[in-house]
Protein backbone atom coordinates (compact mmCIF):
# COMPACT_ATOMS: atom_id res chain seq x y z
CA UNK A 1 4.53 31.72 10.82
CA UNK A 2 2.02 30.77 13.06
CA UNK A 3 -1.40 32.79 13.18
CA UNK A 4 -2.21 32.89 17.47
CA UNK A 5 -3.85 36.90 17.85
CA UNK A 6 -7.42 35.13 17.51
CA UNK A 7 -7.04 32.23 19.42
CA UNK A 8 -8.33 31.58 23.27
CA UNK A 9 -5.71 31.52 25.54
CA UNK A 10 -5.78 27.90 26.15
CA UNK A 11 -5.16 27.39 22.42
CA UNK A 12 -2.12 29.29 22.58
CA UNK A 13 -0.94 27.41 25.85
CA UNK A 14 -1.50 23.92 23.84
CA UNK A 15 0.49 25.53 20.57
CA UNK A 16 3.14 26.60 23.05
CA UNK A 17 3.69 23.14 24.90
CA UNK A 18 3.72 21.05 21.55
CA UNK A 19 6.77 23.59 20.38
CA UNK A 20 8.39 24.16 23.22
CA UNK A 21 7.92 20.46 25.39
CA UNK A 22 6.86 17.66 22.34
CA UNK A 23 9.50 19.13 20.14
CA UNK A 24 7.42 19.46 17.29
CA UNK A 25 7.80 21.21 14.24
CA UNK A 26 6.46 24.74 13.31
CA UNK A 27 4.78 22.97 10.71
CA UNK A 28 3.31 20.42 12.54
CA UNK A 29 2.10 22.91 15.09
CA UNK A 30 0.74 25.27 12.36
CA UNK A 31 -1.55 22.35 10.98
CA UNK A 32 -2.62 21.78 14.72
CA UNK A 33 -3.57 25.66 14.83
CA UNK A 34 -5.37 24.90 11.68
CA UNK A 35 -6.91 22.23 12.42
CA UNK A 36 -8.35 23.00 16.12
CA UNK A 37 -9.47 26.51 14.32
CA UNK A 38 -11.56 25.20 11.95
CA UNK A 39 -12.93 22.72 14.78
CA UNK A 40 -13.65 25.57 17.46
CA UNK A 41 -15.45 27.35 14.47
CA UNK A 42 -17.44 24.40 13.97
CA UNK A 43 -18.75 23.86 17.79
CA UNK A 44 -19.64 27.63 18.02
CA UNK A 45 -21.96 27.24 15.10
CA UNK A 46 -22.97 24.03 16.02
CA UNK A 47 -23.92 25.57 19.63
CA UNK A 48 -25.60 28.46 18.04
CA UNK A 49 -23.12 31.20 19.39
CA UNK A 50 -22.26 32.90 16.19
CA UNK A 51 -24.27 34.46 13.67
CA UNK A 52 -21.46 34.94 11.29
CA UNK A 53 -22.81 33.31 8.11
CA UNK A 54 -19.39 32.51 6.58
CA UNK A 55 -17.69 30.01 8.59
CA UNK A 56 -14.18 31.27 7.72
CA UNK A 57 -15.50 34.74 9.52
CA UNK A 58 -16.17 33.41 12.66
CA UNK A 59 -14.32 33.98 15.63
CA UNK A 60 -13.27 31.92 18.14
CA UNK A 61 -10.88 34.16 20.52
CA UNK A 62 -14.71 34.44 22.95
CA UNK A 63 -15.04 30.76 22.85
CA UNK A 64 -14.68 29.86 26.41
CA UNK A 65 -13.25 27.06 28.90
CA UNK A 66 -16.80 26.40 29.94
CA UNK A 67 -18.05 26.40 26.59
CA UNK A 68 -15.29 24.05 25.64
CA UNK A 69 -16.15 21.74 28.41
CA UNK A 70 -19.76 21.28 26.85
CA UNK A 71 -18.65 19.40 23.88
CA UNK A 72 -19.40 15.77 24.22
CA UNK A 73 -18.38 12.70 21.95
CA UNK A 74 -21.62 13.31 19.48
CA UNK A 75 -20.26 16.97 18.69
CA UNK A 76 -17.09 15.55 17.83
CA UNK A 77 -18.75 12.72 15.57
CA UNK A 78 -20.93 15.81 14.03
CA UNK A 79 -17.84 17.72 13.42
CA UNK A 80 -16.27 14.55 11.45
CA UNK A 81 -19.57 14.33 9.76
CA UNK A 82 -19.52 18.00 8.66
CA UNK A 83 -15.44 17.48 7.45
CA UNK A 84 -17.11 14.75 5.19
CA UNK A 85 -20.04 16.09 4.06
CA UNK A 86 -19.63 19.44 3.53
CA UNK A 87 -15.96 19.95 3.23
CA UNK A 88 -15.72 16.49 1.18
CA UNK A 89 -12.70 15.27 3.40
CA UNK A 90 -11.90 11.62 2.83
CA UNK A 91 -11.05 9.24 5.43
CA UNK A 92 -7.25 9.90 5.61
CA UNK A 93 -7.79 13.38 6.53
CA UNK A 94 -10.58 13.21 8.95
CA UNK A 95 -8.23 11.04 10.13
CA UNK A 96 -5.95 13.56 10.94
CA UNK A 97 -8.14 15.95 12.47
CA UNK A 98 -9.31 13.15 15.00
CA UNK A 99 -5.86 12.68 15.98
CA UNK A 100 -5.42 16.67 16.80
CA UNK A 101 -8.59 16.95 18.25
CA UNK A 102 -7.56 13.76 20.93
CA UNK A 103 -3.75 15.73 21.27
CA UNK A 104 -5.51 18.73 21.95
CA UNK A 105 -8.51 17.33 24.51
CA UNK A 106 -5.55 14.75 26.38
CA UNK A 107 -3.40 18.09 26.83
CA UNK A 108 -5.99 19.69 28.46
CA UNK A 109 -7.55 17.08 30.85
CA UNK A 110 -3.74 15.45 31.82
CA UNK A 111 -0.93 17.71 30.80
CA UNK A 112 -2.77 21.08 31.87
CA UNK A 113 -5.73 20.11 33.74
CA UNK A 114 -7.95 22.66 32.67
CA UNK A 115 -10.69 20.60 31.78
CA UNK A 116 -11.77 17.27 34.14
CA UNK A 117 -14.12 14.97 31.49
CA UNK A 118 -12.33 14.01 27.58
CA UNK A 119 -14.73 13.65 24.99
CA UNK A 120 -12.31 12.48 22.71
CA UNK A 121 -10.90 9.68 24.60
CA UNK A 122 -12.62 6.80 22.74
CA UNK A 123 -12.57 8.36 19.83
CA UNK A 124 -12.14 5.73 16.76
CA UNK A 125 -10.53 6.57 13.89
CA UNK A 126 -11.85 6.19 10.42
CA UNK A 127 -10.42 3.00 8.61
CA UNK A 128 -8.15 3.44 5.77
CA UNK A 129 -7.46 2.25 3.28
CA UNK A 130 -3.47 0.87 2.85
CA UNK A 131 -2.53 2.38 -0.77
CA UNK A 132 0.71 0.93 -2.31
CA UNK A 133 3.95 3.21 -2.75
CA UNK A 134 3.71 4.78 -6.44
CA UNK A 135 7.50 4.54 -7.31
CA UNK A 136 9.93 4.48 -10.17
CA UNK A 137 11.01 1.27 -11.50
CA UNK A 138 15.06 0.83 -11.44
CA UNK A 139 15.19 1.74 -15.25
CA UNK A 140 13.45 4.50 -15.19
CA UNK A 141 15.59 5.89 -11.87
CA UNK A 142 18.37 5.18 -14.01
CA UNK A 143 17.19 7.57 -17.32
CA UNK A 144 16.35 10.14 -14.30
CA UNK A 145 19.62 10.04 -13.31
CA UNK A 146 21.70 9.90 -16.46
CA UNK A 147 19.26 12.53 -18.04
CA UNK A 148 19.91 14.51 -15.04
CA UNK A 149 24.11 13.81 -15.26
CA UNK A 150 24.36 14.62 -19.02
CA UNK A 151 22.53 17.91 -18.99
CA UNK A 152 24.97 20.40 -20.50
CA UNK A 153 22.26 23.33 -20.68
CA UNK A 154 21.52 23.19 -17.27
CA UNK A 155 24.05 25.60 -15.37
CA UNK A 156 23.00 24.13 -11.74
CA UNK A 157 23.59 20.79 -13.52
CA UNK A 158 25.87 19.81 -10.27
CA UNK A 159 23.76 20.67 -8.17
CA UNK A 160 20.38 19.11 -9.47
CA UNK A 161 22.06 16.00 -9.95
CA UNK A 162 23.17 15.76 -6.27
CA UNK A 163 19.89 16.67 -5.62
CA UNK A 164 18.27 13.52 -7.37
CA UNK A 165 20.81 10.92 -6.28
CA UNK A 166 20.26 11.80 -2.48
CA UNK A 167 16.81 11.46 -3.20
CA UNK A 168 17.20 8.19 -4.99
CA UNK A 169 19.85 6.57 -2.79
CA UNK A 170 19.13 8.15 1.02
CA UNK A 171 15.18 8.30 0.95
CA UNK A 172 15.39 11.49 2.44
CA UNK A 173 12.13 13.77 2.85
CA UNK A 174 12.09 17.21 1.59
CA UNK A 175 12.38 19.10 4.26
CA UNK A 176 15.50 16.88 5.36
CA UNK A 177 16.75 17.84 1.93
CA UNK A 178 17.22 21.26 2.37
CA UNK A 179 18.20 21.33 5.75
CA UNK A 180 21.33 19.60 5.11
CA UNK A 181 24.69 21.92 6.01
CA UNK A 182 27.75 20.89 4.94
CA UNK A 183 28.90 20.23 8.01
CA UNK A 184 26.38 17.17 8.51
CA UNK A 185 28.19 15.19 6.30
CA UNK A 186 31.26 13.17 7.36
CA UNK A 187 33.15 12.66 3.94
CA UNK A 188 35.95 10.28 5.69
CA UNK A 189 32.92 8.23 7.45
CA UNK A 190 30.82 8.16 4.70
CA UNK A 191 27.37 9.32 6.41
CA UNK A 192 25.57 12.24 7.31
CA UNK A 193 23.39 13.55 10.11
CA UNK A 194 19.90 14.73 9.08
CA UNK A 195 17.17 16.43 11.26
CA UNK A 196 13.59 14.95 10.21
CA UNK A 197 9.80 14.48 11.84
CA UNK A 198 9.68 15.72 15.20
CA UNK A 199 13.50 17.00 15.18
CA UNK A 200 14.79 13.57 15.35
CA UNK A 201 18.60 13.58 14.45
CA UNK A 202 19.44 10.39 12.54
CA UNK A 203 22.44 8.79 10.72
CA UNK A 204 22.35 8.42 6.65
CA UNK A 205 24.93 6.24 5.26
CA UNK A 206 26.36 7.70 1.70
CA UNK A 207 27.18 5.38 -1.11
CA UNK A 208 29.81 6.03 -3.65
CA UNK A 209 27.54 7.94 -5.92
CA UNK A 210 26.48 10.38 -2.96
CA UNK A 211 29.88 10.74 -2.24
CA UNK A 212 30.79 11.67 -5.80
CA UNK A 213 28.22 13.61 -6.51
CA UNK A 214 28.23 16.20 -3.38
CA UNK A 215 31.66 16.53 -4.01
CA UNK A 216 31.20 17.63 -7.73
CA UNK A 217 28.18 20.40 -6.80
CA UNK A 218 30.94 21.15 -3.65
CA UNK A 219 33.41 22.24 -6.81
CA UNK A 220 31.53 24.85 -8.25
CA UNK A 221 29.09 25.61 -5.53
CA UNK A 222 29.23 29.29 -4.76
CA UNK A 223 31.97 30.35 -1.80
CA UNK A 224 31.20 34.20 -1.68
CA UNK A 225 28.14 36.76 -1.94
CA UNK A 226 26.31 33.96 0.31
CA UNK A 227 23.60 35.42 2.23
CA UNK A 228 23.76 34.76 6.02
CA UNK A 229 19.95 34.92 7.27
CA UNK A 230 17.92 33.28 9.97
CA UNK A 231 18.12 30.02 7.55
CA UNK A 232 22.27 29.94 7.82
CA UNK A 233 22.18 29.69 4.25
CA UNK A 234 26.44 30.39 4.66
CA UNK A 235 26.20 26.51 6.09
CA UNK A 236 23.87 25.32 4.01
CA UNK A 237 24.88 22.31 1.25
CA UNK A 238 22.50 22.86 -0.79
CA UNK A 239 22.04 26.92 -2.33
CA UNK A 240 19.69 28.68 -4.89
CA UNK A 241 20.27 30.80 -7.15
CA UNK A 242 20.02 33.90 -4.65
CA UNK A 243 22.93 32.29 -2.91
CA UNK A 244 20.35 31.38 -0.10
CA UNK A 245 19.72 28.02 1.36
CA UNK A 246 17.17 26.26 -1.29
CA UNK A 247 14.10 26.10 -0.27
CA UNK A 248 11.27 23.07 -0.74
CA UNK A 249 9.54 24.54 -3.37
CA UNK A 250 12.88 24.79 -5.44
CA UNK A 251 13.33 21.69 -4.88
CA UNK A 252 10.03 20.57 -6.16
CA UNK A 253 10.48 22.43 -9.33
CA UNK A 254 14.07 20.91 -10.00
CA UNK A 255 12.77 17.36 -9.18
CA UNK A 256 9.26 17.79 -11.65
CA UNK A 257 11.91 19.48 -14.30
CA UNK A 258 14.37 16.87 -13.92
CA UNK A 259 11.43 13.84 -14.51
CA UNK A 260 9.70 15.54 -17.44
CA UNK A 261 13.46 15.69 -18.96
CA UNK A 262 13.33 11.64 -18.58
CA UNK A 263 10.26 11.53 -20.07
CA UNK A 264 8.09 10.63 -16.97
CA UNK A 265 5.07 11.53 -15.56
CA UNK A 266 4.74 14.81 -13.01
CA UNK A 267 1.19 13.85 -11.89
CA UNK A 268 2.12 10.49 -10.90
CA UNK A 269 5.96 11.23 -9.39
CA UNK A 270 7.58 13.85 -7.15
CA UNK A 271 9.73 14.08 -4.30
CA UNK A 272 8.02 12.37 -1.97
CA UNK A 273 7.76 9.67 -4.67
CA UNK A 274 11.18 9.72 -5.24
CA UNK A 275 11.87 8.91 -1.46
CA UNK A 276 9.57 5.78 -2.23
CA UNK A 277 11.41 4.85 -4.80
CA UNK A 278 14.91 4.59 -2.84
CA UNK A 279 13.10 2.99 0.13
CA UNK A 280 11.46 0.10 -2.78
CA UNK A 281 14.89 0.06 -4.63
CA UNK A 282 16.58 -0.99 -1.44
CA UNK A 283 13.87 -3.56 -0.57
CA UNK A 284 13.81 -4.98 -3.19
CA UNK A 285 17.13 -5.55 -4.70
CA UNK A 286 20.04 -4.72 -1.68
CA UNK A 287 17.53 -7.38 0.65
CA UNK A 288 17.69 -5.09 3.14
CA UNK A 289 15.81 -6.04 6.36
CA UNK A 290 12.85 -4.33 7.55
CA UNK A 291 14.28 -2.99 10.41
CA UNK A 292 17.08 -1.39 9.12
CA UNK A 293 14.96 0.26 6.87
CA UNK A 294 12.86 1.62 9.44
CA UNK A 295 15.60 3.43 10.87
CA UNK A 296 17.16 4.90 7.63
CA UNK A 297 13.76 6.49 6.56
CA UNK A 298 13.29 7.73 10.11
CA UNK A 299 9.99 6.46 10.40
CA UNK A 300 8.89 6.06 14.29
CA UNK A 301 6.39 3.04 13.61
CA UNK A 302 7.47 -0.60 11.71
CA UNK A 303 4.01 -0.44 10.52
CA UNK A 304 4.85 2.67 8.14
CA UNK A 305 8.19 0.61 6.89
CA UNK A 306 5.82 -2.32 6.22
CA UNK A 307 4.53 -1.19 3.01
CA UNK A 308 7.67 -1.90 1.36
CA UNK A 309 7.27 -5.14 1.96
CA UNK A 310 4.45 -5.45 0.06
CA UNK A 311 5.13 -3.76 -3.03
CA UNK A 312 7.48 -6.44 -5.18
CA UNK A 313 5.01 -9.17 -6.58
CA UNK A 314 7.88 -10.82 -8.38
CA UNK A 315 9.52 -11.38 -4.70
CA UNK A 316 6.23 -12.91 -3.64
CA UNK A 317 6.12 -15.03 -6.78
CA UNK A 318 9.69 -16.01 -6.21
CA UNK A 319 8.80 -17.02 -2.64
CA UNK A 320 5.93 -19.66 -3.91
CA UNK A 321 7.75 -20.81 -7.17
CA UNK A 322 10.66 -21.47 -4.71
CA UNK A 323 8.75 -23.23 -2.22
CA UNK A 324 10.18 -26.84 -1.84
CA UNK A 325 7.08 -28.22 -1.94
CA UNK A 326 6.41 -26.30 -5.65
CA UNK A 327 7.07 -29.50 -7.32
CA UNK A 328 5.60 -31.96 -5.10
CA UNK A 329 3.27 -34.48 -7.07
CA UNK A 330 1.45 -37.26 -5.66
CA UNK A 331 2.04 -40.66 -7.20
């Protein structure tokens, strides 16, 4: 749930739009609200209008349009400076914040036009540092996966298992994970529709193994005593042991139980890891091209898909041992 009875108006208004017009998430708003309170707190003690001592106390309903339209591009850089400093933020998040903080300022002086002058227009954005995919090699997806399959004592063994091989074959994110319903999937076309960033609908392809494995949790997954809630947990594929939809932190805790079962490591792998791990899987050995791959993760930018291609040294090996010049010698 989003937190708006302290915000200024015009917070609320900019919330409001990005739900209601931008389509985006309550999560992705709720960060937003996060985000832009934490700055607001910032510029009032920064300005010297609060004499609240502990910046979580301080208040920012009072902070005002003309107030707001007194921060300039040095009060954002001191804000970013603070984040770093004091609230030891590396790059990747300050990162984030700038990007709010522009959303926020470019709704305001275009979408709204409450404000006349951006100050975070030219805004530059720390640079990052590209980290490589952690992901599970093909053996070890494979122990997952049979360790998963052959677990007797497990009574949600069906269900866990489907679980991990969507995870392992579709790429899917979390939160695409337990939204599935049952009637997303399309057994006689062999795909499913999933809803991910930004309510994008998109089209996931099932394999054989998806196929067999949704229909074996389908045989003993529980058709009465389901709850029907604001979730729909009476369409949802996926149910807990509450006979509710499943939610992501389930989830987690089947996926970290599931690798420590296999013998692998829960501070290095989880979910979101596991989603890497399809996405490098398919890269790497079904030669899958770039594009296509953009579109089955759902990612809106190539650049994000790009990674993948960098992850498989032996491919890059392969490409110069292959060369046809490799064995060229001068005589």
């Amino acid at each position: 749930m989003i937190n708006t009875e302290n915000n200024p108006e015009y917070l609320n208004s900019f919330l409001q739009y990005q739900l209601a017009y931008k389509n985006k998430s309550p999560e992705s708003v709720n960060q937003y609200n996060c985000d832009l309170t934490m700055f607001l707190r910032y510029m009032k003690y920064h300005f010297g209008l609060t004499k609240e001592k502990d910046f979580n106390d301080i208040q920012i309903k009072d902070f005002t349009l003309a107030q707001l339209s007194k921060i300039k591009q040095e009060d954002i850089h001191a804000f970013i400076s603070y984040l770093s400093i004091n609230r030891r933020c590396g790059p990747a998040t300050c990162a984030k914040r700038i990007s709010t903080i522009r959303i926020f300022f470019k709704y305001l002086t275009i979408t709204s036009k409450i404000l006349e002058d951006n100050p975070a227009q030219n805004l530059e954005t720390p640079k990052l540092n590209k980290r490589l995919p952690r992901y599970l090699s093909l053996e070890d997806s494979e122990k997952l996966l049979y360790n998963s399959y052959k677990d007797d004592d497990n009574k949600n063994k069906e269900r866990d298992y489907a679980i991990i091989t969507l995870f392992l074959n579709c790429g899917l994110r979390l939160s695409e994970l337990v939204g599935i319903n049952i009637a997303d999937i399309k057994f006689d076309d062999q795909k499913m529709n999933v809803i991910g960033k930004g309510n994008k609908e998109r089209t996931i392809y099932l394999n054989k193994s998806c196929i067999d494995a949704i229909n074996s949790y389908l045989n003993v997954r529980p058709k009465e005593g389901i709850k029907k809630d604001s979730k729909n947990s009476d369409k949802a594929l996926f149910l807990s042991s509450y006979k509710q939809r499943i939610s992501k932190r389930t989830v987690e805790n089947i996926v970290s139980r599931e690798l420590l079962k296999a013998g692998l490591d829960t501070t290095k792998y989880s979910t979101h890891k596991l989603r890497h791990t399809a996405a490098t899987l398919m890269y790497k050995y079904g030669e899958v091209d770039i594009r296509a791959l953009q579109e089955l993760l759902g990612h809106q930018s190539i650049s994000t898909t790009e990674i993948y291609t960098h992850v498989d040294n032996e491919q890059v090996r392969s490409a110069v041992e292959n060369n046809p010049l490799s064995n060229f010698k001068i005589k």
